[in-house]
Protein backbone atom coordinates (compact mmCIF):
# COMPACT_ATOMS: atom_id res chain seq x y z
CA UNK A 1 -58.07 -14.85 -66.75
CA UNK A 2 -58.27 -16.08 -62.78
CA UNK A 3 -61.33 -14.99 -61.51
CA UNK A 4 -59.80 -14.45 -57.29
CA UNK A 5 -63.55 -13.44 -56.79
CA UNK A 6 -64.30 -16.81 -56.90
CA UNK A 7 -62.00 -18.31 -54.49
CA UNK A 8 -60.09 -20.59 -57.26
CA UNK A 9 -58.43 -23.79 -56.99
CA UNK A 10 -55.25 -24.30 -57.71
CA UNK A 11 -53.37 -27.57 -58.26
CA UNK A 12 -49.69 -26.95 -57.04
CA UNK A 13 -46.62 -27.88 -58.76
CA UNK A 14 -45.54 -31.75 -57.58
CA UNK A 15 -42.43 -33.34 -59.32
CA UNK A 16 -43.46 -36.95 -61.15
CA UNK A 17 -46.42 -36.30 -60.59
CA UNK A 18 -48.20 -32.97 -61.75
CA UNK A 19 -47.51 -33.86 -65.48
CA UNK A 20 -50.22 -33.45 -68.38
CA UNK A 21 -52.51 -36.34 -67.46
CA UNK A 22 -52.71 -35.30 -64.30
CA UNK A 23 -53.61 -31.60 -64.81
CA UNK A 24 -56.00 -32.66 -67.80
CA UNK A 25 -57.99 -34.76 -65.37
CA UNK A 26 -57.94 -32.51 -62.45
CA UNK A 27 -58.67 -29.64 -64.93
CA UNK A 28 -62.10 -31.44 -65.86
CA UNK A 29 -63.15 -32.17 -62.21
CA UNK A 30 -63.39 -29.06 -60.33
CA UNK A 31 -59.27 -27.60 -60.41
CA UNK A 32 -59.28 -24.11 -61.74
CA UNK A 33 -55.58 -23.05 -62.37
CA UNK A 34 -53.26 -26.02 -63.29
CA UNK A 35 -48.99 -24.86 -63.04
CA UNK A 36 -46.63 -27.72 -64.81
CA UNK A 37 -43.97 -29.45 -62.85
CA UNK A 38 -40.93 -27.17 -61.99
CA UNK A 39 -38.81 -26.81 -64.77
CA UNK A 40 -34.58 -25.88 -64.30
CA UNK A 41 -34.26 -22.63 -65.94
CA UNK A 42 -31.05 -23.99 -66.96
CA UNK A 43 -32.06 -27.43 -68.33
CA UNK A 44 -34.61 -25.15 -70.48
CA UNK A 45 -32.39 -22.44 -71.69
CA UNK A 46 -30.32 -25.38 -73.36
CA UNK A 47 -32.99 -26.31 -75.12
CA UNK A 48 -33.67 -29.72 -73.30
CA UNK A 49 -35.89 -31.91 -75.24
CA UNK A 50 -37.38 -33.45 -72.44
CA UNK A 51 -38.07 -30.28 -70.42
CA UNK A 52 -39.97 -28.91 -73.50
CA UNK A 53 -42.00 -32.23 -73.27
CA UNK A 54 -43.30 -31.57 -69.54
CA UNK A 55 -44.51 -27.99 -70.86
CA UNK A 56 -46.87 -29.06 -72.87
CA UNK A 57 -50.17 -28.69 -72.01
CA UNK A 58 -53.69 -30.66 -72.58
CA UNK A 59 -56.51 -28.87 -74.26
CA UNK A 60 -58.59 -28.12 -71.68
CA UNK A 61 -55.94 -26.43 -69.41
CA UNK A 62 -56.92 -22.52 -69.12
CA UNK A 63 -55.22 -20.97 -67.32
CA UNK A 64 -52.12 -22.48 -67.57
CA UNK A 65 -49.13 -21.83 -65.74
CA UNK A 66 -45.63 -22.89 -66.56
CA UNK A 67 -43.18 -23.50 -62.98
CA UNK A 68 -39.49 -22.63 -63.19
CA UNK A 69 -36.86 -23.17 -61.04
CA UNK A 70 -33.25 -20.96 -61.54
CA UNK A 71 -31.18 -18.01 -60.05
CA UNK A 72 -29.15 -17.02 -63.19
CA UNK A 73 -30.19 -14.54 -64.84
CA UNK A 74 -28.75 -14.86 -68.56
CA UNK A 75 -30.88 -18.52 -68.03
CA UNK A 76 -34.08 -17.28 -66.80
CA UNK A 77 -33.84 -14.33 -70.05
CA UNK A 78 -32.93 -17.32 -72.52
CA UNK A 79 -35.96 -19.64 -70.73
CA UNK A 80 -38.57 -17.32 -70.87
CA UNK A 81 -37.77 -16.63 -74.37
CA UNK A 82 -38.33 -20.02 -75.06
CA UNK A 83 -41.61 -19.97 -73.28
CA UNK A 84 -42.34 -17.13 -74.81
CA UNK A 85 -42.41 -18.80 -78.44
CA UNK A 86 -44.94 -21.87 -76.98
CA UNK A 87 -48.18 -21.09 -77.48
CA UNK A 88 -51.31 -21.60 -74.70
CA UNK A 89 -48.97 -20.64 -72.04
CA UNK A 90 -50.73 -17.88 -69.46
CA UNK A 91 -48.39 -17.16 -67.28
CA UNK A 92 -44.48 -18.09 -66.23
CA UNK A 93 -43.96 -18.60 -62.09
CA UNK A 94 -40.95 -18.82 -60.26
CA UNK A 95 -40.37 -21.25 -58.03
CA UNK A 96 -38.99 -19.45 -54.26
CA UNK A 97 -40.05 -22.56 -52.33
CA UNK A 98 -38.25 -26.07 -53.22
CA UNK A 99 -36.86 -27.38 -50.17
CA UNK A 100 -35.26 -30.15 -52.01
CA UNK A 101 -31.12 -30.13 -51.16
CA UNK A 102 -30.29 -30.63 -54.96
CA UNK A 103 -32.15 -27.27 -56.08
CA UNK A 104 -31.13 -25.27 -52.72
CA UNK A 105 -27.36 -26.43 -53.76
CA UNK A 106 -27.92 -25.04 -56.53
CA UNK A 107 -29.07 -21.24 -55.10
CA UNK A 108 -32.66 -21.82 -56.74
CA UNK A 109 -35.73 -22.80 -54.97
CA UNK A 110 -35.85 -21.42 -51.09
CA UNK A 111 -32.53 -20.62 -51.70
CA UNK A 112 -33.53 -17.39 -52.88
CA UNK A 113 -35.41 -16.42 -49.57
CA UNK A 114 -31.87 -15.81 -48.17
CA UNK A 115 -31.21 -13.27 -50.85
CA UNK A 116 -34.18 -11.24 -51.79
CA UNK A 117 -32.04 -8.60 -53.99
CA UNK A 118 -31.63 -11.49 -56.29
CA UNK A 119 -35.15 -12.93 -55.91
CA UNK A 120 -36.39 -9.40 -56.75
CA UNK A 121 -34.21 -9.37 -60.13
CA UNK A 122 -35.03 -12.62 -60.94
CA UNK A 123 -38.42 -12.34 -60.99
CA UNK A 124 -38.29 -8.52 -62.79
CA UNK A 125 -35.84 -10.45 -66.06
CA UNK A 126 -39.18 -12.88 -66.14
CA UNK A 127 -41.82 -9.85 -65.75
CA UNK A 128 -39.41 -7.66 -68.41
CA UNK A 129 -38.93 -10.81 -70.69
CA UNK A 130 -42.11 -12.34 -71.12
CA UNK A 131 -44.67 -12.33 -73.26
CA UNK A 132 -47.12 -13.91 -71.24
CA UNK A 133 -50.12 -12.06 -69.09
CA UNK A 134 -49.16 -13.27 -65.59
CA UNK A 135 -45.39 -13.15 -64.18
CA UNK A 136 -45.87 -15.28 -60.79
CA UNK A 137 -44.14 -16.45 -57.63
CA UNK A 138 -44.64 -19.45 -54.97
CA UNK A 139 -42.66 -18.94 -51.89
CA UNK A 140 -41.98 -20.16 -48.46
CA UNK A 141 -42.34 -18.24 -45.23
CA UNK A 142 -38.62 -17.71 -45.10
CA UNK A 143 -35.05 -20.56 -45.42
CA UNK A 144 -34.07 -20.84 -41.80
CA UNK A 145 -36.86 -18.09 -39.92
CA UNK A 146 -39.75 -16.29 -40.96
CA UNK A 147 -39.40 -13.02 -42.74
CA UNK A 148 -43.10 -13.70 -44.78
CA UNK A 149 -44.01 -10.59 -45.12
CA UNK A 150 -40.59 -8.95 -46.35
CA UNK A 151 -40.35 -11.96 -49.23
CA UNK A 152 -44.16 -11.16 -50.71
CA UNK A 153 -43.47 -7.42 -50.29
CA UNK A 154 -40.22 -8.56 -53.02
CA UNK A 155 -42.43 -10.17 -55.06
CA UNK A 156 -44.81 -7.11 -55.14
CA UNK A 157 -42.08 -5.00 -55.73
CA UNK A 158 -41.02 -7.17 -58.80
CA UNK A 159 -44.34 -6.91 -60.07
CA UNK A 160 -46.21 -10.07 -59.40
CA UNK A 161 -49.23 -10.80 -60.58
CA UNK A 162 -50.26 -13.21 -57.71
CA UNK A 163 -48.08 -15.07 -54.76
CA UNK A 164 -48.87 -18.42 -53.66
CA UNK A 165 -47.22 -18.90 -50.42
CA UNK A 166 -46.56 -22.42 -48.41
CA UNK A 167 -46.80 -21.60 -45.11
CA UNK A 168 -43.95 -23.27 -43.70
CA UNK A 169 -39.93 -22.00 -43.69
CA UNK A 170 -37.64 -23.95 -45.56
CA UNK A 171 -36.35 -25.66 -42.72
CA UNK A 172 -39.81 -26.98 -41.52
CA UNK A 173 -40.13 -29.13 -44.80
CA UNK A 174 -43.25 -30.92 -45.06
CA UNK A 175 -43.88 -31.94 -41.28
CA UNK A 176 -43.55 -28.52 -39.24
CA UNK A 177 -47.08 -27.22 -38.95
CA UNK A 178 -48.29 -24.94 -41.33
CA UNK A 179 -48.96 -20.97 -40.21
CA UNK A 180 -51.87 -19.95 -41.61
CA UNK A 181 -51.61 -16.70 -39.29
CA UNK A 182 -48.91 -15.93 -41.57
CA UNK A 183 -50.19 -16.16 -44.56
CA UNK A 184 -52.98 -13.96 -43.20
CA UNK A 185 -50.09 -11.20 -42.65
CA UNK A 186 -48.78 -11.57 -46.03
CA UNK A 187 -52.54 -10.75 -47.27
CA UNK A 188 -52.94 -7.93 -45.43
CA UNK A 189 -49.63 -6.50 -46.52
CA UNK A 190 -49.70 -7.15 -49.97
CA UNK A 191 -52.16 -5.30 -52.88
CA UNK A 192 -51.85 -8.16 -54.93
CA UNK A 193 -53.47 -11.82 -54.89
CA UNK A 194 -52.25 -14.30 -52.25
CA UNK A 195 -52.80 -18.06 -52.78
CA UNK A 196 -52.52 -20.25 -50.03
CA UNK A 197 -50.71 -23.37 -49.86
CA UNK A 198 -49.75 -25.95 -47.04
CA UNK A 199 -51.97 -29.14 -45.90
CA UNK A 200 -55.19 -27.89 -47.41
CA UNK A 201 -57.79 -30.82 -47.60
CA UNK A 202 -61.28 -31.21 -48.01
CA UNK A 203 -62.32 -30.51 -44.32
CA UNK A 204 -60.44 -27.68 -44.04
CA UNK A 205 -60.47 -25.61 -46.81
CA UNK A 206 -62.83 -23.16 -45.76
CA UNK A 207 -61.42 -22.64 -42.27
CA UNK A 208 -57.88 -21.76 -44.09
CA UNK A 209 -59.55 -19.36 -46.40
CA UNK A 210 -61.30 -17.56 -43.78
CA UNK A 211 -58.63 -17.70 -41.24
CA UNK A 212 -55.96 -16.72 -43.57
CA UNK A 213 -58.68 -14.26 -46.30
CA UNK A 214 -56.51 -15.57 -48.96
CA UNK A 215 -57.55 -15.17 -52.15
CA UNK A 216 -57.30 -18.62 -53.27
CA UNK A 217 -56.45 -21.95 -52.14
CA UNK A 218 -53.87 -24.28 -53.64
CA UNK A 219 -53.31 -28.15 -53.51
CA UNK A 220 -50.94 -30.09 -53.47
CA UNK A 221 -49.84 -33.52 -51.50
CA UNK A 222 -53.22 -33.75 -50.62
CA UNK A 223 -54.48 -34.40 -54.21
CA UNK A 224 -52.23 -37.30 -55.06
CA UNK A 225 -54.67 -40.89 -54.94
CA UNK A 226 -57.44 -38.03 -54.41
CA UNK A 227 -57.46 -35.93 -57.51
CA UNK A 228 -61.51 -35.63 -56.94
CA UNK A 229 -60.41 -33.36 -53.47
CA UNK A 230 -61.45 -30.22 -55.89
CA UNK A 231 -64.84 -31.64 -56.61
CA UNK A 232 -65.03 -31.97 -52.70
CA UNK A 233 -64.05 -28.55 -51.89
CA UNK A 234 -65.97 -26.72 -53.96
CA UNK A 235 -69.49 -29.18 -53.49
CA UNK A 236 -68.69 -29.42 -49.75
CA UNK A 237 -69.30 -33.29 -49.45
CA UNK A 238 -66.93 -36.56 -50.30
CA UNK A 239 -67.78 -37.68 -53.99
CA UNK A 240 -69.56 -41.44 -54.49
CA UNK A 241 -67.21 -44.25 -55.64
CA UNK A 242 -68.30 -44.12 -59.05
CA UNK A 243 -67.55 -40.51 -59.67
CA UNK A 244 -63.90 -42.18 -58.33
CA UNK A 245 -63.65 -44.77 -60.58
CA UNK A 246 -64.48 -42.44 -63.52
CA UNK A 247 -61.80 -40.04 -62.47
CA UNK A 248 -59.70 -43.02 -62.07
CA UNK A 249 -60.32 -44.26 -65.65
CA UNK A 250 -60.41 -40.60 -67.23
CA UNK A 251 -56.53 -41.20 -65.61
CA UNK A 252 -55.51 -44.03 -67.09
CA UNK A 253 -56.59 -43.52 -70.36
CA UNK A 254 -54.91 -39.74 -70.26
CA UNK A 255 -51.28 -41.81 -69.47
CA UNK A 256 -51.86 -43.87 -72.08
CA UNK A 257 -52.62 -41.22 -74.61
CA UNK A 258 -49.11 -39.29 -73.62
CA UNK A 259 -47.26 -41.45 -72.57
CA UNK A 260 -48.17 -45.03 -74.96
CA UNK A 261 -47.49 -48.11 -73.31
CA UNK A 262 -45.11 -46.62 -71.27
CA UNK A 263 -48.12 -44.96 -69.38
CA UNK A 264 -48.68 -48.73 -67.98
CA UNK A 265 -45.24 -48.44 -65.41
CA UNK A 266 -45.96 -44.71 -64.59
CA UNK A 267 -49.69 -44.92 -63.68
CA UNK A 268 -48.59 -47.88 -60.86
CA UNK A 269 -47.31 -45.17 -58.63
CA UNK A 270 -50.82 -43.45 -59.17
CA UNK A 271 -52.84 -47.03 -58.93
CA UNK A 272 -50.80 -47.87 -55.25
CA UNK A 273 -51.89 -44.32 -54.30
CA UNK A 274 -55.51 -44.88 -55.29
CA UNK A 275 -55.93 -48.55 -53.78
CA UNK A 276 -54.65 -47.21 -50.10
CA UNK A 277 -56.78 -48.16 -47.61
CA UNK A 278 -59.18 -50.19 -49.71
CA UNK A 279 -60.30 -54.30 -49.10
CA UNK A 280 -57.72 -56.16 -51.50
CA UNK A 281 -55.20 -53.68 -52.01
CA UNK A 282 -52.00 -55.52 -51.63
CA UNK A 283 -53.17 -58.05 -53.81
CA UNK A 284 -54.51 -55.78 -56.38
CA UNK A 285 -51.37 -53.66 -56.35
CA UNK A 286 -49.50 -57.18 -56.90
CA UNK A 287 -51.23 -58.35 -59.56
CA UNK A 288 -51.07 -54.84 -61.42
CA UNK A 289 -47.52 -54.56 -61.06
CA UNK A 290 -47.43 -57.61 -63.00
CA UNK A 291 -49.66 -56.85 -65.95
CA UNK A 292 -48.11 -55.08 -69.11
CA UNK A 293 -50.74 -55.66 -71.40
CA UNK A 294 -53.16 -52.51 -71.59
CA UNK A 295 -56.49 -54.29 -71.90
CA UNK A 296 -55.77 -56.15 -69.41
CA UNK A 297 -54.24 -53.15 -66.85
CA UNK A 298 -57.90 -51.73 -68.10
CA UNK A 299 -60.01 -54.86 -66.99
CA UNK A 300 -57.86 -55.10 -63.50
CA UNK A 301 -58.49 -51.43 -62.64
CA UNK A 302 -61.99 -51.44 -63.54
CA UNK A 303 -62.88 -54.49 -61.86
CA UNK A 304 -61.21 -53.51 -58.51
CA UNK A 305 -62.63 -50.19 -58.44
């Protein structure tokens, strides 16, 4: 299933834009686990046509993981049964890490680091509901201070498979530095897997696996206009621009074939993330905003890259 021997890569969960042409084109240059965007527990459990639509997976995604987000447990029972019926699905993870106000409003997300009773239960109605091989969890350090190693002893407890844990508190967000030290404690706490998560590029992969002995490492912000960072990880050198471009393409054509035309407006976001930095880019991201037609999107990409 995940071979931890091998130190895999994980892409992380990332709202808008972790979807299927992402993972799909990740999965075929050098990621190893791909886990959907979070899904509400709630929006699920009612059936929600579009949530159903962000679990589907591409072909070559193996192991897959499906993300969810929710704190009631009637939900979670009624979502995982719905997961349960999907085929191609390897495992169902709990989100314990969202720092976004909306979800902690909510008492999902970090919001269950403040409550680990519920946590615990939460993630046992998944283990004792599903039907899938791995039952999962991605935490935070702690909401407001760090109780790390008393939130992945819960998730032991619970019966996790693996925990992928962001080494920052709630309250530290995205800009307080990450504490790999930490994540190091958690590992030599727990029996079970730890994944680490929190700034992990290219040139420092291998320090945080050796200063944290994590099992595996997983990416997130840093992939996004960089989607070839696994290639770089696991070959230990930056990839050629034409291994770029043909990631970037592999991209494009991915939207297209999921989303239709409609791919054109979402793959912008993507295209202004790609261009950063590069001779021409305002122009170019000018000029694409303007195009609708997909041969000629095609032409402007591939000429400019």
């Amino acid at each position: 299933m995940i071979d931890f021997g091998k130190k895999p890569l994980f892409l992380a969960p990332l709202a808008g834009f972790s979807d299927l042409p992402l993972r799909s084109v990740v999965k075929e240059f050098g990621c190893d686990v791909t886990i959907s965007e979070m899904i509400s527990a709630n929006a699920l459990a009612y059936d929600s046509a579009k949530s159903i639509k962000m679990i589907q997976k591409a072909s070559n995604e193996t192991p897959y993981i499906v993300q969810i987000a929710g704190n009631d447990l009637e939900n979670v029972k009624k979502a995982v049964e719905i997961l349960n019926s999907i085929d191609g699905i390897d495992g169902i993870d709990l989100n314990c890490g969202c720092p976004v106000p909306k979800v902690v409003r909510q008492e999902s997300g970090s919001a269950l680091l403040k409550n680990l009773d519920l946590l615990k239960r939460v993630l046992q109605t998944i283990k004792n509901t599903s039907n899938k091989r791995l039952t999962t969890a991605k935490i935070r350090l702690g909401f407001d201070s760090k109780i790390h190693v008393d939130v992945a002893k819960a998730c032991e407890e619970a019966g996790v498979d693996y925990v992928a844990v962001h080494g920052r508190t709630r309250a530290g967000g995205y800009t307080a530095n990450v504490d790999y030290d930490a994540i190091g404690q958690i590992k030599e706490t727990v029996k079970i897997p730890v994944v680490a998560n929190g700034d992990i590029n290219a040139k420092n992969a291998n320090d945080v696996l050796a200063q944290t002995k994590a099992d595996a490492l997983m990416i997130g912000r840093a992939s996004i206009g960089n989607p070839w960072i696994f290639l770089e990880i696991k070959h230990g050198k930056s990839v050629d621009n034409d291994t770029k471009k043909r990631i970037i393409i592999a991209h494009f054509q991915a939207m297209i074939a999921h989303y239709g035309t409609h791919g054109l407006n979402i793959f912008r976001k993507h295209l202004h993330q790609y261009s950063k930095g590069m001779d021409g880019a305002a122009v170019f991201r000018d000029e694409i905003n303007r195009i609708n037609d997909e041969d000629k999107f095609f032409n402007k990409i591939s000429s400019f890259f």
